[in-house]
C-alpha atoms as a PDB file:
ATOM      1  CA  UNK A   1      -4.861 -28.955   8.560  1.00  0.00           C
ATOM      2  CA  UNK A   2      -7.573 -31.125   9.330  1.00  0.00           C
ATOM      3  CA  UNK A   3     -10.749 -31.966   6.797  1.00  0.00           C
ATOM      4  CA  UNK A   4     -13.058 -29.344   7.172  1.00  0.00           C
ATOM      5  CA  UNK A   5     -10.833 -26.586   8.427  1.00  0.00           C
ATOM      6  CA  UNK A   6      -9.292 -24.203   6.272  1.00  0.00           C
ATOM      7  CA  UNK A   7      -5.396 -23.777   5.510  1.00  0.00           C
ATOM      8  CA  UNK A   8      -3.400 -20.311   5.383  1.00  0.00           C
ATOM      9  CA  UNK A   9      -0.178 -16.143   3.769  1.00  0.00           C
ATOM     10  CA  UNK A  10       0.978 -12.411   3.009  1.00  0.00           C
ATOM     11  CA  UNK A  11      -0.084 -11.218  -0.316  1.00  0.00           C
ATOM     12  CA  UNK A  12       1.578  -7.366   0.435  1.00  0.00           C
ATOM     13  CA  UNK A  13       4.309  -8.418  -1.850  1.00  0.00           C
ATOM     14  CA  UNK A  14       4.468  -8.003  -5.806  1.00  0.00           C
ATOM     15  CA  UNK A  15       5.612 -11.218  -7.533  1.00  0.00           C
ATOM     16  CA  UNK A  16       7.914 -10.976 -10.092  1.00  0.00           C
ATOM     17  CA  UNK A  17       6.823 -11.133 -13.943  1.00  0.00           C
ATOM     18  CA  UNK A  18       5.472 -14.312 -15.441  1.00  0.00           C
ATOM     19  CA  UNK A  19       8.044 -16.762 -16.695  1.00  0.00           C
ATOM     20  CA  UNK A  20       8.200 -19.550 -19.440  1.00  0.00           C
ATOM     21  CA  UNK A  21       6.456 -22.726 -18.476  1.00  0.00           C
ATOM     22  CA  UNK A  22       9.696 -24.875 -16.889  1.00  0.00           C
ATOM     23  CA  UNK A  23      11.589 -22.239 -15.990  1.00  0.00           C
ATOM     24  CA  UNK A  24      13.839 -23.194 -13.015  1.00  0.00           C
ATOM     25  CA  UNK A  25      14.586 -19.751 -11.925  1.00  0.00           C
ATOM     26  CA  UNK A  26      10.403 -19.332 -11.993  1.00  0.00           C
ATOM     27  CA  UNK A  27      10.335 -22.118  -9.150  1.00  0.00           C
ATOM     28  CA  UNK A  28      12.344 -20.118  -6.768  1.00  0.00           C
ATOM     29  CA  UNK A  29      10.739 -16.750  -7.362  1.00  0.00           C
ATOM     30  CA  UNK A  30       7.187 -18.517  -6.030  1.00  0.00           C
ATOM     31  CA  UNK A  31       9.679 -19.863  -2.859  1.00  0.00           C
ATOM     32  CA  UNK A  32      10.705 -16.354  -2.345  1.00  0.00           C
ATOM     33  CA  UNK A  33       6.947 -15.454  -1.439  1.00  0.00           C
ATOM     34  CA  UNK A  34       6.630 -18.737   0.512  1.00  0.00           C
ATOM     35  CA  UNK A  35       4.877 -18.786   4.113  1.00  0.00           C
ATOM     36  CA  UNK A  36       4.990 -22.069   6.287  1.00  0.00           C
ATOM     37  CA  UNK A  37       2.628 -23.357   9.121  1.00  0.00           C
ATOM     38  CA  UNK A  38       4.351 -24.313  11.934  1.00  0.00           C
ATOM     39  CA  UNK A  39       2.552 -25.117  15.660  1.00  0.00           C
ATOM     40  CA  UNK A  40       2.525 -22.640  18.319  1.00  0.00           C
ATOM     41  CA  UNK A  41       4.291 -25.201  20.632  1.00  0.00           C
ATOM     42  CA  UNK A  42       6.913 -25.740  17.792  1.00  0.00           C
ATOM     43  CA  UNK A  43       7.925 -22.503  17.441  1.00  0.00           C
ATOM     44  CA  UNK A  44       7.904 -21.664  21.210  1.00  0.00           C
ATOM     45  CA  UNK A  45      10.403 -24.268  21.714  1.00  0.00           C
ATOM     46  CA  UNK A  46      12.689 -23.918  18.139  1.00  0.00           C
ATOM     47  CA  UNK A  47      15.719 -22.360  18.514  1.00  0.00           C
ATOM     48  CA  UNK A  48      15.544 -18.751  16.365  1.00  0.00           C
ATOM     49  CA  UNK A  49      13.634 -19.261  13.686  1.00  0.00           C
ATOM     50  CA  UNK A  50      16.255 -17.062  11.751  1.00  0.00           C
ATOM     51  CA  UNK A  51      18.834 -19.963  11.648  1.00  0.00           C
ATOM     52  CA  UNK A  52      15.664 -21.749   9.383  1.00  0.00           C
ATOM     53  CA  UNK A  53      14.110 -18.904   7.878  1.00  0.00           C
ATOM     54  CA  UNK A  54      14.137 -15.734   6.162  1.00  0.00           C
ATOM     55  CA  UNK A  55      13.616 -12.230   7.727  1.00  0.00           C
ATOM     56  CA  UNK A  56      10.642 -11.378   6.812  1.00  0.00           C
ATOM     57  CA  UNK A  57       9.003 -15.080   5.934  1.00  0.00           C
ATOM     58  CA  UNK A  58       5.544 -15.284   7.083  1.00  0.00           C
ATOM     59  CA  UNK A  59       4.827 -17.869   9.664  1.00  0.00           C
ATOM     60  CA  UNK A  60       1.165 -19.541  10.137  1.00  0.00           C
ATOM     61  CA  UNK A  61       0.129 -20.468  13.723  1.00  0.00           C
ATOM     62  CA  UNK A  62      -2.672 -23.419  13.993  1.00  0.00           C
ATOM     63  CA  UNK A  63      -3.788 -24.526  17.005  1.00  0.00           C
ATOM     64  CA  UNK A  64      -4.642 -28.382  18.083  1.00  0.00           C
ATOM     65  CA  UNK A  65      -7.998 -29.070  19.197  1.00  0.00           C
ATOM     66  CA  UNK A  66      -8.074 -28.313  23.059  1.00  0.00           C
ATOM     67  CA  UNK A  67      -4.908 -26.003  22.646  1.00  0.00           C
ATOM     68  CA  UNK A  68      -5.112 -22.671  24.353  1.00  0.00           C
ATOM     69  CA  UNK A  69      -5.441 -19.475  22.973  1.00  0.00           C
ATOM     70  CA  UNK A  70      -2.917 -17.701  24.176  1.00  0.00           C
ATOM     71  CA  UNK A  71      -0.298 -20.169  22.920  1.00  0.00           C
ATOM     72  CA  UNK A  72      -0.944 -18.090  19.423  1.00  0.00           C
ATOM     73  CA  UNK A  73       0.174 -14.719  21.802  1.00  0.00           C
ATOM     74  CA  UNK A  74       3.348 -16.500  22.996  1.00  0.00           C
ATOM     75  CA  UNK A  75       4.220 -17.603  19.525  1.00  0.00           C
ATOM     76  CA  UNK A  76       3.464 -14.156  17.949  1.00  0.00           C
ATOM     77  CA  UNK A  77       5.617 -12.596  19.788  1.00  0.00           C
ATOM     78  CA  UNK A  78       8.499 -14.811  19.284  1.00  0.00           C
ATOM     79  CA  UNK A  79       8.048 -14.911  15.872  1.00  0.00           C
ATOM     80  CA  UNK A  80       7.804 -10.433  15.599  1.00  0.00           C
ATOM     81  CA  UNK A  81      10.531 -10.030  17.785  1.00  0.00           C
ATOM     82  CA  UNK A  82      12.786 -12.308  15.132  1.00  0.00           C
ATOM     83  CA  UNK A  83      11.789  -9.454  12.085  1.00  0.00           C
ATOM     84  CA  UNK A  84       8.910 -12.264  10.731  1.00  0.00           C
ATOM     85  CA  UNK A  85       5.470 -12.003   9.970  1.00  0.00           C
ATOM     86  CA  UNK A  86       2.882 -13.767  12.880  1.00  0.00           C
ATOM     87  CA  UNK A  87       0.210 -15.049  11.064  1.00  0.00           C
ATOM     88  CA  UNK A  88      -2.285 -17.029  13.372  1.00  0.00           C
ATOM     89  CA  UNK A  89      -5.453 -19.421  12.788  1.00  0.00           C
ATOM     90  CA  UNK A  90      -8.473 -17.959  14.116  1.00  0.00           C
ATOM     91  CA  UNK A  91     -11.205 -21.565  14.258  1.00  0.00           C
ATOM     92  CA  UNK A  92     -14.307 -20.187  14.678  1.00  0.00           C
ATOM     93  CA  UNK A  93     -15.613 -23.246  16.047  1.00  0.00           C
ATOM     94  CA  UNK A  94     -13.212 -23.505  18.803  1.00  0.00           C
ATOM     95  CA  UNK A  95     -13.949 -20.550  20.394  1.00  0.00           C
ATOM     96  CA  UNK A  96     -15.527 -20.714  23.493  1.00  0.00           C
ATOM     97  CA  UNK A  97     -17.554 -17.235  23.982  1.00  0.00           C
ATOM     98  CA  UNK A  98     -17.083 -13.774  22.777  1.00  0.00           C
ATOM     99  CA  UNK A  99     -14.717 -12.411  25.959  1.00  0.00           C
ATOM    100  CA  UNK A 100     -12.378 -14.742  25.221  1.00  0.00           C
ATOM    101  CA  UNK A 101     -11.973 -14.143  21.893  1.00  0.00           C
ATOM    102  CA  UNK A 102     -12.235 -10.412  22.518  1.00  0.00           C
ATOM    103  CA  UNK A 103      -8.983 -10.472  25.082  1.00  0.00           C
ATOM    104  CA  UNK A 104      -7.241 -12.757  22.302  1.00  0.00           C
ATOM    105  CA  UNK A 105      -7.470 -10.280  19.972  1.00  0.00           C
ATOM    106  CA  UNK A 106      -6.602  -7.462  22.060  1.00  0.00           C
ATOM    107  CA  UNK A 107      -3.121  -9.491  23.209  1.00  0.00           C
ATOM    108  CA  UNK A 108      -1.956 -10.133  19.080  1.00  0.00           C
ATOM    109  CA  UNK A 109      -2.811  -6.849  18.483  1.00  0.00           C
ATOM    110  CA  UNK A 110      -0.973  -5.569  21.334  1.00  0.00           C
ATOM    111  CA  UNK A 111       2.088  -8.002  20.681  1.00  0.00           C
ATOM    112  CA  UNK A 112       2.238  -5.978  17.144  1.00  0.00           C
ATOM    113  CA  UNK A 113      -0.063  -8.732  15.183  1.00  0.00           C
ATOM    114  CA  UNK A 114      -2.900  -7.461  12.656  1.00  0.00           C
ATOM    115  CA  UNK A 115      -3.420 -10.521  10.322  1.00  0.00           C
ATOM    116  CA  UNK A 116      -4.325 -13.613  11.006  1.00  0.00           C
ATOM    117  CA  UNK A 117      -6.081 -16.925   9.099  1.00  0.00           C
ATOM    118  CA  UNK A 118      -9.807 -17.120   9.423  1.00  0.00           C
ATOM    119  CA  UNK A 119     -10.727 -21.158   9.375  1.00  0.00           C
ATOM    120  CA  UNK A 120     -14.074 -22.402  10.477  1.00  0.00           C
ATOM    121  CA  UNK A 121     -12.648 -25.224  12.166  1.00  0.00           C
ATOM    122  CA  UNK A 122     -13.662 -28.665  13.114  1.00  0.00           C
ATOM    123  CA  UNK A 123     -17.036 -29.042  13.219  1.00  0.00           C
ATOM    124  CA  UNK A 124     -17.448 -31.634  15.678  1.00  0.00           C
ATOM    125  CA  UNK A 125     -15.397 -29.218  17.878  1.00  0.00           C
ATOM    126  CA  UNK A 126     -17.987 -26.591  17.780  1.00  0.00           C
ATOM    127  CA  UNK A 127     -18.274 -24.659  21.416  1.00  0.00           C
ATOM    128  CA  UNK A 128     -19.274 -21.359  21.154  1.00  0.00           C
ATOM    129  CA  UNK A 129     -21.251 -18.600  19.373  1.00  0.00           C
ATOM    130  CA  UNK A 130     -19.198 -18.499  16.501  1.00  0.00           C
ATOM    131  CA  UNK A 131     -20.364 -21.025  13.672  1.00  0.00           C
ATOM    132  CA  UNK A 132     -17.950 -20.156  11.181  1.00  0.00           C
ATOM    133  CA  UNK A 133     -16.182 -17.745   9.499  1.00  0.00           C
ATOM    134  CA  UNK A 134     -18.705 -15.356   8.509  1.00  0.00           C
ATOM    135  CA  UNK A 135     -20.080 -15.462  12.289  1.00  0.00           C
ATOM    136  CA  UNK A 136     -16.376 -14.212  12.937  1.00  0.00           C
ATOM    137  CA  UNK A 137     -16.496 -11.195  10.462  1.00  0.00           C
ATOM    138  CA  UNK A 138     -19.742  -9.828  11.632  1.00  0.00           C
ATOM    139  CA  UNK A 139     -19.338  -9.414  15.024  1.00  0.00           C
ATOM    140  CA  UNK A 140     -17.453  -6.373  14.770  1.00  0.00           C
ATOM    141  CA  UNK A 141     -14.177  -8.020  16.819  1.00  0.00           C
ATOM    142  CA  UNK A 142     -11.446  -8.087  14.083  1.00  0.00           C
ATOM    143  CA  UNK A 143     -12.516  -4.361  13.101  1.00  0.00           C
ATOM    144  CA  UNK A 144     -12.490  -3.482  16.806  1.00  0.00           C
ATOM    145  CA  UNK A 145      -9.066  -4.636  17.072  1.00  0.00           C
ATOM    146  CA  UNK A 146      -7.069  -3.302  13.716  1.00  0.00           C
ATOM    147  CA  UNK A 147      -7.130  -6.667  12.106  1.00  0.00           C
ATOM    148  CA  UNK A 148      -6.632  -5.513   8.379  1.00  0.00           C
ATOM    149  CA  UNK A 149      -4.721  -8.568   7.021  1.00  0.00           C
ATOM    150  CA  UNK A 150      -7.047 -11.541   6.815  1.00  0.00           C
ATOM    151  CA  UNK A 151      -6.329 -15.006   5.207  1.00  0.00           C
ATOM    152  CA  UNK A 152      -9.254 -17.378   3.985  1.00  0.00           C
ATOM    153  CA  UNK A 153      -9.156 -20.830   2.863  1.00  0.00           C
ATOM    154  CA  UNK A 154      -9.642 -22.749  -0.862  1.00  0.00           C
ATOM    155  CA  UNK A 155     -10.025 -26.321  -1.208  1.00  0.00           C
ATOM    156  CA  UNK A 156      -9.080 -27.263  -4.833  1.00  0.00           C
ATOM    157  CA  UNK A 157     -10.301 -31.212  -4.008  1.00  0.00           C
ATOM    158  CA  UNK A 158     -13.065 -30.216  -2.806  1.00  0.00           C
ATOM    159  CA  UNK A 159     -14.868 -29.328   0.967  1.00  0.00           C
ATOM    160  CA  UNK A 160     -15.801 -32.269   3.040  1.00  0.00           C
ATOM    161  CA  UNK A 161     -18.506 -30.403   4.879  1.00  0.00           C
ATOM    162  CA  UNK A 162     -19.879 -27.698   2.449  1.00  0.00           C
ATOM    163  CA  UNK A 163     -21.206 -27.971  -1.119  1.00  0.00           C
ATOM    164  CA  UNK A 164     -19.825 -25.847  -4.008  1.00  0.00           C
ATOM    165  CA  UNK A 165     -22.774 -23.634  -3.556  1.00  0.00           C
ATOM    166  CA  UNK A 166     -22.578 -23.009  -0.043  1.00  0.00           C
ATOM    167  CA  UNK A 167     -18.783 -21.784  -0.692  1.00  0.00           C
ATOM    168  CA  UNK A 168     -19.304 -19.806  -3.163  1.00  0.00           C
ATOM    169  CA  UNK A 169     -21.908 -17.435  -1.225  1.00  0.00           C
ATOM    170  CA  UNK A 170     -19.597 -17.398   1.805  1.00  0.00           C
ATOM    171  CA  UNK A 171     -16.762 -16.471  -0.462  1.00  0.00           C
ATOM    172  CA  UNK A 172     -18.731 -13.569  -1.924  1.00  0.00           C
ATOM    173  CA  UNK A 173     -19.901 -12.423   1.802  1.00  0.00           C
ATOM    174  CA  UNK A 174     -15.878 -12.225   2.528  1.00  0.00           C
ATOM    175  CA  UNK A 175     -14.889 -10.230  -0.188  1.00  0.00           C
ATOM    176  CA  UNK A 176     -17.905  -7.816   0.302  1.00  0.00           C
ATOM    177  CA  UNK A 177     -16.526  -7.524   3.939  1.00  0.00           C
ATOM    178  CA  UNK A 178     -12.821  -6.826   2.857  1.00  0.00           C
ATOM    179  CA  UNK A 179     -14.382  -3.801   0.241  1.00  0.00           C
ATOM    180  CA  UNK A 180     -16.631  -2.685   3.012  1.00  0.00           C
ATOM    181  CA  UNK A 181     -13.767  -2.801   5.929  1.00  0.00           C
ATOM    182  CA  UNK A 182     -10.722  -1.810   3.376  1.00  0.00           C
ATOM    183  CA  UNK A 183      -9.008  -4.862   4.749  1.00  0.00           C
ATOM    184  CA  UNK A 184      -6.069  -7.027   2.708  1.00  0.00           C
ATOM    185  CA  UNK A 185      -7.474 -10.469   1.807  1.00  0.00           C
ATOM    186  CA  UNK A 186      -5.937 -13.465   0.127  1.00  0.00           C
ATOM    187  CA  UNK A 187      -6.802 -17.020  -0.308  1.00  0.00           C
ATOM    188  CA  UNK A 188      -4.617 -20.189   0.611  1.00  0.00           C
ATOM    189  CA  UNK A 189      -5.589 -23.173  -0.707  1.00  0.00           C
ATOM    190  CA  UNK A 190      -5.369 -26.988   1.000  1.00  0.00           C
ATOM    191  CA  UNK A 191      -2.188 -28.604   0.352  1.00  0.00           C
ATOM    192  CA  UNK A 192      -2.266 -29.672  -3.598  1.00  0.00           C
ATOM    193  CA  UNK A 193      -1.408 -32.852  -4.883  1.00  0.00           C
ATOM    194  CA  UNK A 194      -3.006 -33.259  -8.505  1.00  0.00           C
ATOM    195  CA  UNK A 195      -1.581 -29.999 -10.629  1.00  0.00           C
ATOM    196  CA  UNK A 196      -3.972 -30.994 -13.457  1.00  0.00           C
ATOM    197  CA  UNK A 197      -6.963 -30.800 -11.018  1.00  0.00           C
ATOM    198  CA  UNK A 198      -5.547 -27.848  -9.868  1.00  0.00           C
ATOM    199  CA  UNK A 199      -5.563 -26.039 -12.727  1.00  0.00           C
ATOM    200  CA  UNK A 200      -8.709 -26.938 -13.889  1.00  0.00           C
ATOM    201  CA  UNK A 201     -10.266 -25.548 -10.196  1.00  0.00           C
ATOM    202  CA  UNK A 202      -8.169 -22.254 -11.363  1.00  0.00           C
ATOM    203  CA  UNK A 203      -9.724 -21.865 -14.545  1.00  0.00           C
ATOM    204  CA  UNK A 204     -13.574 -22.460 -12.519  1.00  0.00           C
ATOM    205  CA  UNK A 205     -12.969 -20.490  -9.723  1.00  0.00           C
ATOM    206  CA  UNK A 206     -11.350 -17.147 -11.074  1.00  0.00           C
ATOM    207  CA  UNK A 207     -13.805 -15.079 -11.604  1.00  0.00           C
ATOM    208  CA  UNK A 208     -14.902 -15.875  -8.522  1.00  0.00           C
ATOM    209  CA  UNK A 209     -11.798 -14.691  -6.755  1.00  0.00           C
ATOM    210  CA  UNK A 210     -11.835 -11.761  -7.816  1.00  0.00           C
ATOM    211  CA  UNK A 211      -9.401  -9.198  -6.684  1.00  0.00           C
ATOM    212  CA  UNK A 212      -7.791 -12.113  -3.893  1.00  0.00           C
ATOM    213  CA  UNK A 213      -4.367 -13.153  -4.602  1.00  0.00           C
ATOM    214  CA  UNK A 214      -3.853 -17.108  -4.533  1.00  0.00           C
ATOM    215  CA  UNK A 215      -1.107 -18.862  -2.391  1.00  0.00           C
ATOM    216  CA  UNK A 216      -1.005 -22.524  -3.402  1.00  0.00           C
ATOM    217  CA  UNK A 217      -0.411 -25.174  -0.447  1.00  0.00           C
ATOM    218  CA  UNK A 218       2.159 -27.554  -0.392  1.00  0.00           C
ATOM    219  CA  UNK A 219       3.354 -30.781   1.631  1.00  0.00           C
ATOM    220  CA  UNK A 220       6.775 -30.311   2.313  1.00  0.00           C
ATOM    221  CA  UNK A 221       9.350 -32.746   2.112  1.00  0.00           C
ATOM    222  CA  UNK A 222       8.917 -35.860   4.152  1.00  0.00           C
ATOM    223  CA  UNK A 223       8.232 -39.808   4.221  1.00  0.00           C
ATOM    224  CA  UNK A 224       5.874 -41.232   2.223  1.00  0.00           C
ATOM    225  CA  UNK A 225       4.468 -42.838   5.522  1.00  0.00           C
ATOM    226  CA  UNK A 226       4.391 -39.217   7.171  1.00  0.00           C
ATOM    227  CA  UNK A 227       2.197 -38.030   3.782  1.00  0.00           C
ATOM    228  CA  UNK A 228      -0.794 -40.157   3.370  1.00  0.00           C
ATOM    229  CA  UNK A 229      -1.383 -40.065   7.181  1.00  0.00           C
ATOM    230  CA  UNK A 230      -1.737 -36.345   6.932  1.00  0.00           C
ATOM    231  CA  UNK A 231      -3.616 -36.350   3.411  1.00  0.00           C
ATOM    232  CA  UNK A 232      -6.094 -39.314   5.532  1.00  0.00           C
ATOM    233  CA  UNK A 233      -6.562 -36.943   7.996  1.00  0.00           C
ATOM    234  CA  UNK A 234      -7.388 -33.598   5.718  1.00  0.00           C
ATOM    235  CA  UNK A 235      -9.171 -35.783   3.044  1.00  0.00           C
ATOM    236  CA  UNK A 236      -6.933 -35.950  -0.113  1.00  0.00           C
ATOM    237  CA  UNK A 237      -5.281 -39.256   0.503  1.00  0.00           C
ATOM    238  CA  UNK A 238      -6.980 -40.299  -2.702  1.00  0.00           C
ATOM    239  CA  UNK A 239      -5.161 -37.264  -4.747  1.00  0.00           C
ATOM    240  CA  UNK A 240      -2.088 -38.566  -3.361  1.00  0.00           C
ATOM    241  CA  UNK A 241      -2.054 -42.145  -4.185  1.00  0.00           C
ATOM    242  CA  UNK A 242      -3.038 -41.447  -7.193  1.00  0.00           C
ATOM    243  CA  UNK A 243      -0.323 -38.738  -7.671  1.00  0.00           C
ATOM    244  CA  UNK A 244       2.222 -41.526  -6.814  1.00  0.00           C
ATOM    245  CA  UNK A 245       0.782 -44.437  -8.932  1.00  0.00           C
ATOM    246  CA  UNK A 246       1.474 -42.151 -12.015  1.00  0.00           C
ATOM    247  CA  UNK A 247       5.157 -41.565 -10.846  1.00  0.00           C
ATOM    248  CA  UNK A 248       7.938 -44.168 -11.807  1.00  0.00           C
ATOM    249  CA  UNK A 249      10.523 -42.973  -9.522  1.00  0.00           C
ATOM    250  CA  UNK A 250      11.594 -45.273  -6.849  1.00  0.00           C
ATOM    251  CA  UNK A 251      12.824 -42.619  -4.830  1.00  0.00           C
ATOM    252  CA  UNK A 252       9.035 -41.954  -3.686  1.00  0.00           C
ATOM    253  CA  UNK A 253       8.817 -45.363  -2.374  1.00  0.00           C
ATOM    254  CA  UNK A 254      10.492 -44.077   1.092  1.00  0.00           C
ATOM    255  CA  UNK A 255       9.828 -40.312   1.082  1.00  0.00           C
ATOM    256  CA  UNK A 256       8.392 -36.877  -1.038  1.00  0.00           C
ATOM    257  CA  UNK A 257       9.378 -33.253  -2.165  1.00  0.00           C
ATOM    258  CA  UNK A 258       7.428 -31.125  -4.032  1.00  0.00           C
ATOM    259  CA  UNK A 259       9.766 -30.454  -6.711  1.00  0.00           C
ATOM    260  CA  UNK A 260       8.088 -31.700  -9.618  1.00  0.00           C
ATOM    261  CA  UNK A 261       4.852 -30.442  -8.449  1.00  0.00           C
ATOM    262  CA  UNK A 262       5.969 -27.027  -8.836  1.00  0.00           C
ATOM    263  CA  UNK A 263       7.404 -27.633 -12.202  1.00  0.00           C
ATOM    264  CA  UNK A 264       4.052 -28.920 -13.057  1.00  0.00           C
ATOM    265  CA  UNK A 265       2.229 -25.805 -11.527  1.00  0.00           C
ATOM    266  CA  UNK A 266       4.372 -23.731 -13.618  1.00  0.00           C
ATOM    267  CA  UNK A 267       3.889 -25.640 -16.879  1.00  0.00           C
ATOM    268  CA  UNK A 268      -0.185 -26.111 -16.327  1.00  0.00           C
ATOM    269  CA  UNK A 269      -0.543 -22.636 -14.676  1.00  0.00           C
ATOM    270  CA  UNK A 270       1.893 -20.192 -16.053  1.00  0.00           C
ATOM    271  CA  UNK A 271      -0.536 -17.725 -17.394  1.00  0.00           C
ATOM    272  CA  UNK A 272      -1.910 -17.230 -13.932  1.00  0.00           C
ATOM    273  CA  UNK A 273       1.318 -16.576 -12.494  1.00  0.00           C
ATOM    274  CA  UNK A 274       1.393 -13.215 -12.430  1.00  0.00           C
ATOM    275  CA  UNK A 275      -2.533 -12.624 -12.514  1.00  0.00           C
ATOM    276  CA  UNK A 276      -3.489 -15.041  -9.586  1.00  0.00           C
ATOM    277  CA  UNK A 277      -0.691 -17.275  -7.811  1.00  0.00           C
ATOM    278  CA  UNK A 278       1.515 -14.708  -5.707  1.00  0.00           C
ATOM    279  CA  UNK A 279       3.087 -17.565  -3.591  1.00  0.00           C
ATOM    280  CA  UNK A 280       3.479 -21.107  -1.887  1.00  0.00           C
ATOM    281  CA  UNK A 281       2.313 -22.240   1.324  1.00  0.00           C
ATOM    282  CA  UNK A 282       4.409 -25.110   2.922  1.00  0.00           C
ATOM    283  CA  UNK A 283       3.141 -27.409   5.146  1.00  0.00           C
ATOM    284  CA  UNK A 284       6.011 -29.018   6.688  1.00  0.00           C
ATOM    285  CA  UNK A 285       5.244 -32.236   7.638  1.00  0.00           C
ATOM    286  CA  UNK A 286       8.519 -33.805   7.343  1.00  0.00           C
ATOM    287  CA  UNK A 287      10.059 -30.798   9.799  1.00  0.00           C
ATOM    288  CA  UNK A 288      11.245 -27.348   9.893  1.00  0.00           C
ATOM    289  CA  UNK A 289      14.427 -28.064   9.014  1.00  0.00           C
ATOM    290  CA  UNK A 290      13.809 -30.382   5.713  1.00  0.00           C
ATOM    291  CA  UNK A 291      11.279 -27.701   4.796  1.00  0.00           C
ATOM    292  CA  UNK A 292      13.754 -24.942   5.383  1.00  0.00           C
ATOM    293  CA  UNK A 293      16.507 -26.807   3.030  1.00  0.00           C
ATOM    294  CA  UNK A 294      13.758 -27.315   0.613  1.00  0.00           C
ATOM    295  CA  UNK A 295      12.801 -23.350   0.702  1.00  0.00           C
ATOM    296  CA  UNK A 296      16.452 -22.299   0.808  1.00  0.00           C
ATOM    297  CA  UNK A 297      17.483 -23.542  -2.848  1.00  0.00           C
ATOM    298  CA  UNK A 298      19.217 -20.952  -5.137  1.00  0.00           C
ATOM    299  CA  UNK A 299      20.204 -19.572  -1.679  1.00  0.00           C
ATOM    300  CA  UNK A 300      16.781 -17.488  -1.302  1.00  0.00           C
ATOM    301  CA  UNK A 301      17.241 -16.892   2.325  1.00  0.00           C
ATOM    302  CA  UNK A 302      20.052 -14.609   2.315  1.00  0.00           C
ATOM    303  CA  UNK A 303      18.474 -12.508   0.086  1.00  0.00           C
ATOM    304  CA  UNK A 304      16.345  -9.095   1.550  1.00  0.00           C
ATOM    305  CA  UNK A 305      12.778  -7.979   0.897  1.00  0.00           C
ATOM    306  CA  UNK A 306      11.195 -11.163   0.587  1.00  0.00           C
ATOM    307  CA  UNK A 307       7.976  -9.648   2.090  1.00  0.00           C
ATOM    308  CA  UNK A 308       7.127  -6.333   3.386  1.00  0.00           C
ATOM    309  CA  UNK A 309       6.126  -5.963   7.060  1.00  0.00           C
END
């Protein structure tokens, strides 16, 4: 996700009962109620996504700058015909004019697609009426087309192009529209690195949030080298090397898994388990099919009902 834009995740589902700070078994009930974001391209060109993932998992769809629309459609599709939850990014900035974003819409929600993530994109990719998110809600498209499930984005470090102000009136203009429009809203952060931080930016922002359900981002497993590129590019590389001057295993001088992160979400956040956090969102930098191993522990993915669809 890059610095600027926002991430993405179903909230339909009920998460289990808060557990006892450390609790292993906790750590796989927040996997159960994982989504992933995975590139249109990507998933047009995976083999079935049910040989990775759970029926039912819900998939995010970004687009690269320049990418076309309708590689979102193609994806969608794929990804609904395999019993999973389509999910795509909506960048205001990147849209070019209000047709095209009308026919988009019409072709999800003809595929069978009602949700998507609403980011406001990269600025300096701005190219059409739409100068962010709020721009998005009030023209009257995503009620026009039976888009009830929206996503909106959180970033715990901090947004490079907004101050805390500025996001805090937007945020209360998108809950106002999900009341207005009876719509499902949740929040997805930016991928977390610094637990401590994190919970601290819990404790600050909930009475903000409200009535939306959290889903806390991720990085995946993958090389070290692989990590701090993508944390340059989103603007948390400092979070991260500080996260890894603090750690004394050697094992993260060649590559990363989020494992003790979640422990530490668990034992700095466990009264907000069942209040706030209702799920992870991976961001799978080191592959689908690391990130898929790292999802599938405790066997997860045979299991039914993960989320409702």
């Amino acid at each position: 996700m890059e610095a600027g834009s926002e991430p993405s995740v179903i909230a339909d589902a009920e998460l289990v009962p808060a557990h006892n700070s450390g609790d292993l078994k906790a750590n796989y009930d927040l996997k159960r109620f994982a989504s992933i974001e995975i590139l249109p391209t990507q998933v047009i060109k995976a083999p079935p996504l049910s040989e990775l993932f759970a029926e039912g998992t819900e998939i995010y769809l970004p687009l690269l700058r320049g990418d076309d629309l309708n590689l979102s459609v193609t994806a969608a599709k794929k990804i609904l015909d395999e019993r999973m939850v389509a999910t795509p990014h909506l960048a205001a900035r990147s849209v070019p004019d209000a047709s095209q974003l009308d026919e988009w819409l019409h072709e999800l929600a003809e595929a069978g697609c009602n949700r998507l993530m609403l980011i406001a994109g990269d600025p300096l990719a701005h190219q059409g009426p739409y100068r962010d998110t709020l721009d998005v809600l009030s023209s009257g498209l995503l009620e026009k087309h039976g888009f009830t499930h929206l996503g909106v984005a959180a970033h715990p470090d901090g947004h490079v192009h907004a101050s805390e102000t500025d996001v805090r009136s937007a945020l209360e203009i998108k809950k106002a529209y999900a009341r207005e429009k009876d719509v499902h809203m949740w929040v997805v952060t930016q991928f977390v690195f610094d637990m401590t931080n994190f919970a601290k930016w819990l404790d600050d922002w909930e009475e903000a949030f409200d009535f939306l359900p959290i889903h806390v981002g991720l990085a995946g497993p993958s090389s070290l080298a692989i990590l701090m590129r993508y944390a340059a590019r989103c603007g948390v590389a400092t979070s991260v090397k500080m996260l890894l001057t603090n750690r004394n295993s050697r094992r993260l001088m060649s590559s990363w898994n989020p494992d003790d992160q979640l422990k530490e979400l668990y034992e700095l956040c466990g009264n907000h388990v069942s209040r706030r956090l209702k799920g992870l969102h991976l961001f799978p930098f080191g592959g689908l099919e690391s990130a898929a191993r790292w999802l599938d522990t405790d066997g997860w993915k045979r299991k039914s009902g993960k989320h409702e669809l």
